[in-house]
PDB file of N, CA and C in Angstrom:
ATOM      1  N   UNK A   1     192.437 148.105 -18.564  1.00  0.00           N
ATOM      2  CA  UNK A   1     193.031 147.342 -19.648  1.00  0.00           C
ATOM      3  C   UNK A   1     192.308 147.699 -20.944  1.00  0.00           C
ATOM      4  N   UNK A   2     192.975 147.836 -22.372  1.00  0.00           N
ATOM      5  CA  UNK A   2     192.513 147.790 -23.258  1.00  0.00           C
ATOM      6  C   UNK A   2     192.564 146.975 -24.246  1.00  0.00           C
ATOM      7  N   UNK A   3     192.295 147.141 -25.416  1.00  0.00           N
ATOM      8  CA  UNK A   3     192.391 145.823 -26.457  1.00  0.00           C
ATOM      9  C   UNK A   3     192.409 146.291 -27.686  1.00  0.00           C
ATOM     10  N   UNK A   4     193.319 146.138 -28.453  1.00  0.00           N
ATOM     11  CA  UNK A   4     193.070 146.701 -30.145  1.00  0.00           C
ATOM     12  C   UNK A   4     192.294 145.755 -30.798  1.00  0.00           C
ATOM     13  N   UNK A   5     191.396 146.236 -31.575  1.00  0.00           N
ATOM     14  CA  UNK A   5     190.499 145.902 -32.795  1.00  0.00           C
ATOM     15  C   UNK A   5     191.126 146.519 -34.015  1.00  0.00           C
ATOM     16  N   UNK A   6     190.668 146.025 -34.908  1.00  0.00           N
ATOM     17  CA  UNK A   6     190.536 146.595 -36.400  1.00  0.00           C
ATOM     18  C   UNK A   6     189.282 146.450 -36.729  1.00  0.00           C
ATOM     19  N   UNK A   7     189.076 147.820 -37.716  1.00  0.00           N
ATOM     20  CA  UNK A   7     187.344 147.989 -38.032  1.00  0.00           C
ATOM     21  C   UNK A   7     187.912 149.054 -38.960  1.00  0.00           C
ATOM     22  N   UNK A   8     187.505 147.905 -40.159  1.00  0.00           N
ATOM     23  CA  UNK A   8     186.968 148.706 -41.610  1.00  0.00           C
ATOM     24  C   UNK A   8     185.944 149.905 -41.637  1.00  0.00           C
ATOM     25  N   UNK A   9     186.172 151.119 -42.115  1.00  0.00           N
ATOM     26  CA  UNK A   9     185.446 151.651 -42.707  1.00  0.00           C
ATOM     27  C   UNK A   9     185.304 152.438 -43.895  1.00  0.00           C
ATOM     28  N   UNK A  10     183.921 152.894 -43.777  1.00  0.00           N
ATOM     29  CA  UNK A  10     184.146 153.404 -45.505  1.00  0.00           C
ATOM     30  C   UNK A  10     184.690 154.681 -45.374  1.00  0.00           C
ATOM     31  N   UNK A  11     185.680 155.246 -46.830  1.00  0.00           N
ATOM     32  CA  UNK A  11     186.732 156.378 -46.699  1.00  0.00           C
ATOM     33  C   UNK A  11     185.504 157.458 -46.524  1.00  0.00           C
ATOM     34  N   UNK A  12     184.992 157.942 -47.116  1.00  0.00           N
ATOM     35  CA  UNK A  12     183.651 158.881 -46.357  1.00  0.00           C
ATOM     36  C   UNK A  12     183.732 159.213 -44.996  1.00  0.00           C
ATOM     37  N   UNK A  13     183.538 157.964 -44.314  1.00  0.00           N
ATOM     38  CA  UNK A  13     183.427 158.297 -42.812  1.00  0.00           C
ATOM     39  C   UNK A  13     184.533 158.221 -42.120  1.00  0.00           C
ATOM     40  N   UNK A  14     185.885 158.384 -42.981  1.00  0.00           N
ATOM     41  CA  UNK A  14     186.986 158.402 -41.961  1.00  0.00           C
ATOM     42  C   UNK A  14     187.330 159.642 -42.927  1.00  0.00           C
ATOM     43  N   UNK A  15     187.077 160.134 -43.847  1.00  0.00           N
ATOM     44  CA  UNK A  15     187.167 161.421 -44.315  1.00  0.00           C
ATOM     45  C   UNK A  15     186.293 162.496 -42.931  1.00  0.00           C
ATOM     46  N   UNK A  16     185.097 161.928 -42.781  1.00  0.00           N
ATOM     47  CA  UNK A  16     185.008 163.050 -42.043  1.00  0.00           C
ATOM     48  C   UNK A  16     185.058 162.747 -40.431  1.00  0.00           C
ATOM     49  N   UNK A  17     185.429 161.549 -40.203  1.00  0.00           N
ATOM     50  CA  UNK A  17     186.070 161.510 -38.529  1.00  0.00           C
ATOM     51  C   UNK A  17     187.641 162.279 -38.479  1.00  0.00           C
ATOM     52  N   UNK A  18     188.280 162.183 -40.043  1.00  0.00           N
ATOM     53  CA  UNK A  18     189.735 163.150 -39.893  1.00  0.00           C
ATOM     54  C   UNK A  18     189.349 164.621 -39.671  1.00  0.00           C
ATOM     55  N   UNK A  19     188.009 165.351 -40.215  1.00  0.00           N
ATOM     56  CA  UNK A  19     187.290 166.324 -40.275  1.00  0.00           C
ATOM     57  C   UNK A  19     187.126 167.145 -38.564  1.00  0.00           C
ATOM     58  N   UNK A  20     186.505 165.571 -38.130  1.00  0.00           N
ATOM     59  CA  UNK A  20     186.399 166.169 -36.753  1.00  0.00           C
ATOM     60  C   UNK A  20     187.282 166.259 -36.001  1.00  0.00           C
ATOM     61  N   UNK A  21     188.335 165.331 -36.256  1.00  0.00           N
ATOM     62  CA  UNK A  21     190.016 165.780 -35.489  1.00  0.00           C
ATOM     63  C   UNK A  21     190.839 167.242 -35.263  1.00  0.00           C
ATOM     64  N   UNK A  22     190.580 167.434 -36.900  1.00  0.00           N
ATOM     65  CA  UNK A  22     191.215 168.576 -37.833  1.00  0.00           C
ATOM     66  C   UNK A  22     190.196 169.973 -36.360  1.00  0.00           C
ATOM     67  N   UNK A  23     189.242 169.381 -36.553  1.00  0.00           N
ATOM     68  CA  UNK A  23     188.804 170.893 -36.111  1.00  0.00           C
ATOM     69  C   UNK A  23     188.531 170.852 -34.622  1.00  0.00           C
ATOM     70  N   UNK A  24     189.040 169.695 -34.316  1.00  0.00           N
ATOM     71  CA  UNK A  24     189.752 169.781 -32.410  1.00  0.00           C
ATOM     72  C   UNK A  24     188.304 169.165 -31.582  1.00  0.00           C
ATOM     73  N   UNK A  25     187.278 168.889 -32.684  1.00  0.00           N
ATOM     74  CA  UNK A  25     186.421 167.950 -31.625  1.00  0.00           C
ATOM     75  C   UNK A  25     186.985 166.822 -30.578  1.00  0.00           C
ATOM     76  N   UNK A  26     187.804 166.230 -31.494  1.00  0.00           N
ATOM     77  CA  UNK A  26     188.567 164.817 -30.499  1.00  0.00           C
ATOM     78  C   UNK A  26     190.032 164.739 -30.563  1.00  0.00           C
ATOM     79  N   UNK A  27     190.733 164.337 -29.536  1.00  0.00           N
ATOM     80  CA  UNK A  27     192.318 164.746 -29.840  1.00  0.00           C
ATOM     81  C   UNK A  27     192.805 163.349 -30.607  1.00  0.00           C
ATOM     82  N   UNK A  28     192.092 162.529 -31.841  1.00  0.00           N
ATOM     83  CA  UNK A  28     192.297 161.900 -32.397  1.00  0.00           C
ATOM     84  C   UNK A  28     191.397 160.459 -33.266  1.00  0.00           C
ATOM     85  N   UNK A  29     191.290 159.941 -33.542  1.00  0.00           N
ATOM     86  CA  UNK A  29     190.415 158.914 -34.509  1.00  0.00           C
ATOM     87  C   UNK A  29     190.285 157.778 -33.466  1.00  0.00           C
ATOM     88  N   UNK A  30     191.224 157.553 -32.599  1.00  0.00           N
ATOM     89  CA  UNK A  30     190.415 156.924 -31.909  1.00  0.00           C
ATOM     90  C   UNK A  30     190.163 157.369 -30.674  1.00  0.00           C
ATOM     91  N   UNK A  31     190.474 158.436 -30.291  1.00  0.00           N
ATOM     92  CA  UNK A  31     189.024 158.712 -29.196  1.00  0.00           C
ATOM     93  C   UNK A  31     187.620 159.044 -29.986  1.00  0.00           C
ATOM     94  N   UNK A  32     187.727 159.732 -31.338  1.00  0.00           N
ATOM     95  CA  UNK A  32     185.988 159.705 -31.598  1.00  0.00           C
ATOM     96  C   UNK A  32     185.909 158.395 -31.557  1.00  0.00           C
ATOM     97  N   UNK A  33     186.215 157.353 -32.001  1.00  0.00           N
ATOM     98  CA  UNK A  33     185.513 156.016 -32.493  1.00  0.00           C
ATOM     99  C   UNK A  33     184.915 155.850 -30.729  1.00  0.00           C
ATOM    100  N   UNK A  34     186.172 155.999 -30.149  1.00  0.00           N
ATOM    101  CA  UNK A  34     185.681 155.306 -28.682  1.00  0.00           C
ATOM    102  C   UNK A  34     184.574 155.758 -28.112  1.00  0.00           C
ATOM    103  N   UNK A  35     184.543 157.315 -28.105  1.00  0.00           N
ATOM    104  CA  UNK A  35     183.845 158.012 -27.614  1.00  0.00           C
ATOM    105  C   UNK A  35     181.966 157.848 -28.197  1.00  0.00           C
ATOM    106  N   UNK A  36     182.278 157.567 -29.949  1.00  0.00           N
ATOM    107  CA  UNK A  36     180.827 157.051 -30.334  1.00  0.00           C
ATOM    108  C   UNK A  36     180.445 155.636 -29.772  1.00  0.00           C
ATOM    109  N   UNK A  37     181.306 154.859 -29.992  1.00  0.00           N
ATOM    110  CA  UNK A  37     180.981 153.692 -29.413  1.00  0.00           C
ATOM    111  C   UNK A  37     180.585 153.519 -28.107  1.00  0.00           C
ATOM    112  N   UNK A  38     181.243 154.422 -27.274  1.00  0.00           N
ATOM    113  CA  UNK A  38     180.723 154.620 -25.488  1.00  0.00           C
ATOM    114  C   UNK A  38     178.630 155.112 -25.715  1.00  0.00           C
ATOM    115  N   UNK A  39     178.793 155.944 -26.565  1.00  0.00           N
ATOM    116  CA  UNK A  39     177.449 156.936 -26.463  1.00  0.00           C
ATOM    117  C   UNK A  39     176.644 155.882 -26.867  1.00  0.00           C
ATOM    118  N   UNK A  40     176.852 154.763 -28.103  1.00  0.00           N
ATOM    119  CA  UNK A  40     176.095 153.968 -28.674  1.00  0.00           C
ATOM    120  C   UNK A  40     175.708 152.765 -27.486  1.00  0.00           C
ATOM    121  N   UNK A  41     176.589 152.336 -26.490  1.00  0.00           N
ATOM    122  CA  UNK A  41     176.662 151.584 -25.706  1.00  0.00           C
ATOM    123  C   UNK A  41     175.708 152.039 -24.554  1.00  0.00           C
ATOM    124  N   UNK A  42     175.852 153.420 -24.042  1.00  0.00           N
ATOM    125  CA  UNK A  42     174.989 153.750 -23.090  1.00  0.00           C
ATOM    126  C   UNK A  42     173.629 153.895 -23.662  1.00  0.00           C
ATOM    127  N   UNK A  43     172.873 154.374 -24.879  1.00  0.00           N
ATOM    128  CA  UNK A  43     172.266 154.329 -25.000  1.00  0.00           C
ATOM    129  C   UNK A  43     171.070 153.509 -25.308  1.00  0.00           C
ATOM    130  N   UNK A  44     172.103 152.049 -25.835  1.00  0.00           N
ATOM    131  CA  UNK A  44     171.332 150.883 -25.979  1.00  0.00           C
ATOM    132  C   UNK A  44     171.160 150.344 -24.347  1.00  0.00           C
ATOM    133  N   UNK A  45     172.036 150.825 -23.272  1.00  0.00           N
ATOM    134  CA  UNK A  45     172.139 150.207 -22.136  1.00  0.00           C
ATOM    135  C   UNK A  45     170.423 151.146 -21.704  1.00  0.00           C
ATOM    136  N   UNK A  46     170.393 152.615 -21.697  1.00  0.00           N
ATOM    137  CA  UNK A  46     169.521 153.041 -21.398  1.00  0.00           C
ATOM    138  C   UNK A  46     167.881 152.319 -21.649  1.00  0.00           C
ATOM    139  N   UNK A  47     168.054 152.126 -23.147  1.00  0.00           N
ATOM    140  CA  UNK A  47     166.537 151.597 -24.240  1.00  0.00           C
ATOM    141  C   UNK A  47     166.458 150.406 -23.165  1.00  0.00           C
ATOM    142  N   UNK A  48     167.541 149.499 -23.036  1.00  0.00           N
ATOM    143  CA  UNK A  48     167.112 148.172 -21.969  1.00  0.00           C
ATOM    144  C   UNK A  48     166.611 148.269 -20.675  1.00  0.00           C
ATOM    145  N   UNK A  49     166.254 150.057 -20.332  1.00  0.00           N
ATOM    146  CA  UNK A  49     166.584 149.882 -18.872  1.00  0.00           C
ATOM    147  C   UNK A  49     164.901 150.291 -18.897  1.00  0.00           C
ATOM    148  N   UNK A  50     164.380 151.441 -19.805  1.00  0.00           N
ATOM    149  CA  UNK A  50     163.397 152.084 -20.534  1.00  0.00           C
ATOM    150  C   UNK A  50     162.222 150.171 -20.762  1.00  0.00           C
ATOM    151  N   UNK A  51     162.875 149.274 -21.614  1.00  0.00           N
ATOM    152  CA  UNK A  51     162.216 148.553 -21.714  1.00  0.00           C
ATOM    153  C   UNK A  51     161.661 147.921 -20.662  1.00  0.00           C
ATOM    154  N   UNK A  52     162.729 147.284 -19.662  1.00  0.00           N
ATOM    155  CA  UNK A  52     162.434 146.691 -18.171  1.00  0.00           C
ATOM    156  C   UNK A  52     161.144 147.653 -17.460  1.00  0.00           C
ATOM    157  N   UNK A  53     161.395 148.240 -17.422  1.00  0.00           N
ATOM    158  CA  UNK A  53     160.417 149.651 -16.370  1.00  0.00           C
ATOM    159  C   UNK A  53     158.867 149.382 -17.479  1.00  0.00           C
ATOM    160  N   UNK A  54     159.052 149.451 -18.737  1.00  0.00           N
ATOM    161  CA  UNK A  54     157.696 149.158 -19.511  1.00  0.00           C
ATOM    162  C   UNK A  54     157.001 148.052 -19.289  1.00  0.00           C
ATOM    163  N   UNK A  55     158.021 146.807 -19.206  1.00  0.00           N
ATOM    164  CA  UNK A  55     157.368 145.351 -19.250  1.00  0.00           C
ATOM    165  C   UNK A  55     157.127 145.361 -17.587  1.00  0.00           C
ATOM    166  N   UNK A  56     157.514 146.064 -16.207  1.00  0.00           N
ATOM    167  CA  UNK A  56     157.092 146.249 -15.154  1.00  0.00           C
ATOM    168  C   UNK A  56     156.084 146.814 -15.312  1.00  0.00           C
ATOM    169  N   UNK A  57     156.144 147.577 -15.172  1.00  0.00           N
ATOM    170  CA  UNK A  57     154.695 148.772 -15.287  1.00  0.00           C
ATOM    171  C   UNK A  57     153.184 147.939 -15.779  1.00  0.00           C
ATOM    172  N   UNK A  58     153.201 147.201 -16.955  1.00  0.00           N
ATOM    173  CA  UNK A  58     152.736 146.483 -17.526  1.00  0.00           C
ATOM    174  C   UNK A  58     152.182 145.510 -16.978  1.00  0.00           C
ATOM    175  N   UNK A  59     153.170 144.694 -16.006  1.00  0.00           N
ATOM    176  CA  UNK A  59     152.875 143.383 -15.288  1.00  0.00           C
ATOM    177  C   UNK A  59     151.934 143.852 -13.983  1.00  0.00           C
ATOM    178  N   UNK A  60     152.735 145.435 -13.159  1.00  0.00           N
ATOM    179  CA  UNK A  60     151.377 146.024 -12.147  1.00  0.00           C
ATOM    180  C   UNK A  60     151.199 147.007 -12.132  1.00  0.00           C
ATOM    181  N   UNK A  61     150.628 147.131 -13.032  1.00  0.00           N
ATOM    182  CA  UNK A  61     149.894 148.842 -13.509  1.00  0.00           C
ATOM    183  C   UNK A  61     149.235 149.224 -11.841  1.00  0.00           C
ATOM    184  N   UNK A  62     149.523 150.512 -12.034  1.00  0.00           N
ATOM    185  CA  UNK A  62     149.299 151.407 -11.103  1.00  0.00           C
ATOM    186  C   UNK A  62     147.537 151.498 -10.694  1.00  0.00           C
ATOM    187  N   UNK A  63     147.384 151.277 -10.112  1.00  0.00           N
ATOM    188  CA  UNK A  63     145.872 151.893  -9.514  1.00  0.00           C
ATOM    189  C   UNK A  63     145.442 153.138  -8.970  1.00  0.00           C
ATOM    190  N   UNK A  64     144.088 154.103  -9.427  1.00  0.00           N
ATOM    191  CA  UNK A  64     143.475 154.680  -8.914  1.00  0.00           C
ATOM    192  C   UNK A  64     143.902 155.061  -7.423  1.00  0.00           C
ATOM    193  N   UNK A  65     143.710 153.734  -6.612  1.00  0.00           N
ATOM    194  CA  UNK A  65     144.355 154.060  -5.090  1.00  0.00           C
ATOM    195  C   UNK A  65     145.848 154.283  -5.179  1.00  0.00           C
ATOM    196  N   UNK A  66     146.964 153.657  -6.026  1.00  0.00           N
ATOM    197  CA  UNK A  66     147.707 154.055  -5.683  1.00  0.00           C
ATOM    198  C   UNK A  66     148.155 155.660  -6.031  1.00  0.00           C
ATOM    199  N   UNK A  67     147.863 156.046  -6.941  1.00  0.00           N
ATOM    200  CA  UNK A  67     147.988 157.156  -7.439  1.00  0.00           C
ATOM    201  C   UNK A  67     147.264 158.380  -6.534  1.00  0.00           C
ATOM    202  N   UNK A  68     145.991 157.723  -5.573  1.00  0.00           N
ATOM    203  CA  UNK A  68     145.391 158.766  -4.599  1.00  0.00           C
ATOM    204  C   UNK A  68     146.578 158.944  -3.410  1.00  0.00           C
ATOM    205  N   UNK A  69     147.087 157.580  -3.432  1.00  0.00           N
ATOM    206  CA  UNK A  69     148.043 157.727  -1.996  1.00  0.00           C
ATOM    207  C   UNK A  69     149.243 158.406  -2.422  1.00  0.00           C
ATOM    208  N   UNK A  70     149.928 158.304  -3.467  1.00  0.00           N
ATOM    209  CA  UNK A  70     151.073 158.816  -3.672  1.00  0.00           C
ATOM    210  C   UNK A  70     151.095 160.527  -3.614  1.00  0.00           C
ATOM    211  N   UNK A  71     149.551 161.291  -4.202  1.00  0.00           N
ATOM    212  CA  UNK A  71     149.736 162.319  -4.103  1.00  0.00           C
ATOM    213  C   UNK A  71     149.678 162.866  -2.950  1.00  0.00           C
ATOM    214  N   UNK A  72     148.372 162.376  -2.166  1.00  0.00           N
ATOM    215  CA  UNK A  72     148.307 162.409  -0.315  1.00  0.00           C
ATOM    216  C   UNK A  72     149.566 162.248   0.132  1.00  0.00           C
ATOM    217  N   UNK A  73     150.590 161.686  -0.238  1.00  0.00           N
ATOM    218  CA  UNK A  73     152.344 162.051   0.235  1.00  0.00           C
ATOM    219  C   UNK A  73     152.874 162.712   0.006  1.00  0.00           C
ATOM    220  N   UNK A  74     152.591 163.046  -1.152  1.00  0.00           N
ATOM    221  CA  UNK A  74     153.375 164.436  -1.681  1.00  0.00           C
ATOM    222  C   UNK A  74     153.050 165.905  -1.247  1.00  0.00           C
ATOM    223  N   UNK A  75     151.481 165.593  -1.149  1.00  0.00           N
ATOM    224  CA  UNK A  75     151.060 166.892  -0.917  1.00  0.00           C
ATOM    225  C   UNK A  75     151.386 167.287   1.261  1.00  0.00           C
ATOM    226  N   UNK A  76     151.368 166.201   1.536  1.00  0.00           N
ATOM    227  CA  UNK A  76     152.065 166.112   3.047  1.00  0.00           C
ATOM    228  C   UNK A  76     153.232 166.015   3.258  1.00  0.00           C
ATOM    229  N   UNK A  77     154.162 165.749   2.357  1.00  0.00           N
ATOM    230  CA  UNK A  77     155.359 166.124   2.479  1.00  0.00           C
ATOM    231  C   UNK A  77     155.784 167.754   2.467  1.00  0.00           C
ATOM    232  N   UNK A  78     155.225 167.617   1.384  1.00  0.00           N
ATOM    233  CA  UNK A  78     155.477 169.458   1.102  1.00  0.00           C
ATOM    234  C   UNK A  78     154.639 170.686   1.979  1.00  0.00           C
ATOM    235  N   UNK A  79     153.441 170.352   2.715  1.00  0.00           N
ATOM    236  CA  UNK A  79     153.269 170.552   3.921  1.00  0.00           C
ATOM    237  C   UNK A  79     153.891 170.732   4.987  1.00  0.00           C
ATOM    238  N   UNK A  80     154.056 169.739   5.131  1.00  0.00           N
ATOM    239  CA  UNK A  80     155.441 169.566   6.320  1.00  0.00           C
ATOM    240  C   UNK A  80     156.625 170.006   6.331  1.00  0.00           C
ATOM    241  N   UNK A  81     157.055 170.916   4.815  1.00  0.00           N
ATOM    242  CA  UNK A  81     158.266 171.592   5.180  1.00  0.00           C
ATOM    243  C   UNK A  81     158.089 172.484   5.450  1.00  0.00           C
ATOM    244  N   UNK A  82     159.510 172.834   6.365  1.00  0.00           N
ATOM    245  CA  UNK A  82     159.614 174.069   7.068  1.00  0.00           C
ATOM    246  C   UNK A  82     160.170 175.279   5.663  1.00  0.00           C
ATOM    247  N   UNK A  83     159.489 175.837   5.264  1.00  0.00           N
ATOM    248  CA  UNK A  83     159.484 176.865   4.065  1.00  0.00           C
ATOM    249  C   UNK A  83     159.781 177.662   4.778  1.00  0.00           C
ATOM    250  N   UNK A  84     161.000 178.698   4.524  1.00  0.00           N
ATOM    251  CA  UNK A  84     161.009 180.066   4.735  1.00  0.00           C
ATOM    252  C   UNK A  84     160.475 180.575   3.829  1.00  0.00           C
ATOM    253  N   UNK A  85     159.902 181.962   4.568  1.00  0.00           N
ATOM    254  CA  UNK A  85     158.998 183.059   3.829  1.00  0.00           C
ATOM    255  C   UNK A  85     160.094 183.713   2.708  1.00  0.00           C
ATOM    256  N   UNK A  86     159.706 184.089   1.265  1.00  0.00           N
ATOM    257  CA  UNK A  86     160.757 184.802   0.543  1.00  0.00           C
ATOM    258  C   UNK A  86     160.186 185.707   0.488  1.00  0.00           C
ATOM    259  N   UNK A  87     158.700 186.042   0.587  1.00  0.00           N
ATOM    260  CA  UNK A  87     158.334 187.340   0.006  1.00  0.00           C
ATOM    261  C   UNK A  87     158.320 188.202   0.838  1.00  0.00           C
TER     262      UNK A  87
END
């Protein structure tokens, strides 16, 4: 489902959203609008996701031990694969 809005803008920036039409970036004015508005949306969705993981991290910072154990997994994981020879 969709929904029409109206949204003023200044002739400048619909001078050059006609700009980007004209030269086949978007097959029209409102897929750029949509399409910025999608990018603006994920990216503020991202910064929130970026923030959560900071204010975690924060609340149980990592330890010495954990950081010894995590590599002791890694480095036994990658051990444990069965590598074919390339050379």
């Amino acid at each position: 489902m969709t929904r029409q809005i109206a949204v003023k803008l200044p002739e400048a920036l619909v001078d050059e959203l006609d700009r980007l039409v004209q030269r086949g970036t978007f097959d029209s004015r409102s897929q750029a609008i949509r399409t910025g508005i999608e990018a603006m949306v994920a990216r503020q969705h991202r910064q929130e996701i970026d923030q959560r993981f900071r204010d975690g991290a924060a609340r149980l910072p990592e330890t010495i031990e954990d950081i010894d154990q995590a590599t002791a997994l890694a480095i036994s994981s990658i051990q444990e694969e069965p590598w074919e020879r390339w050379w």
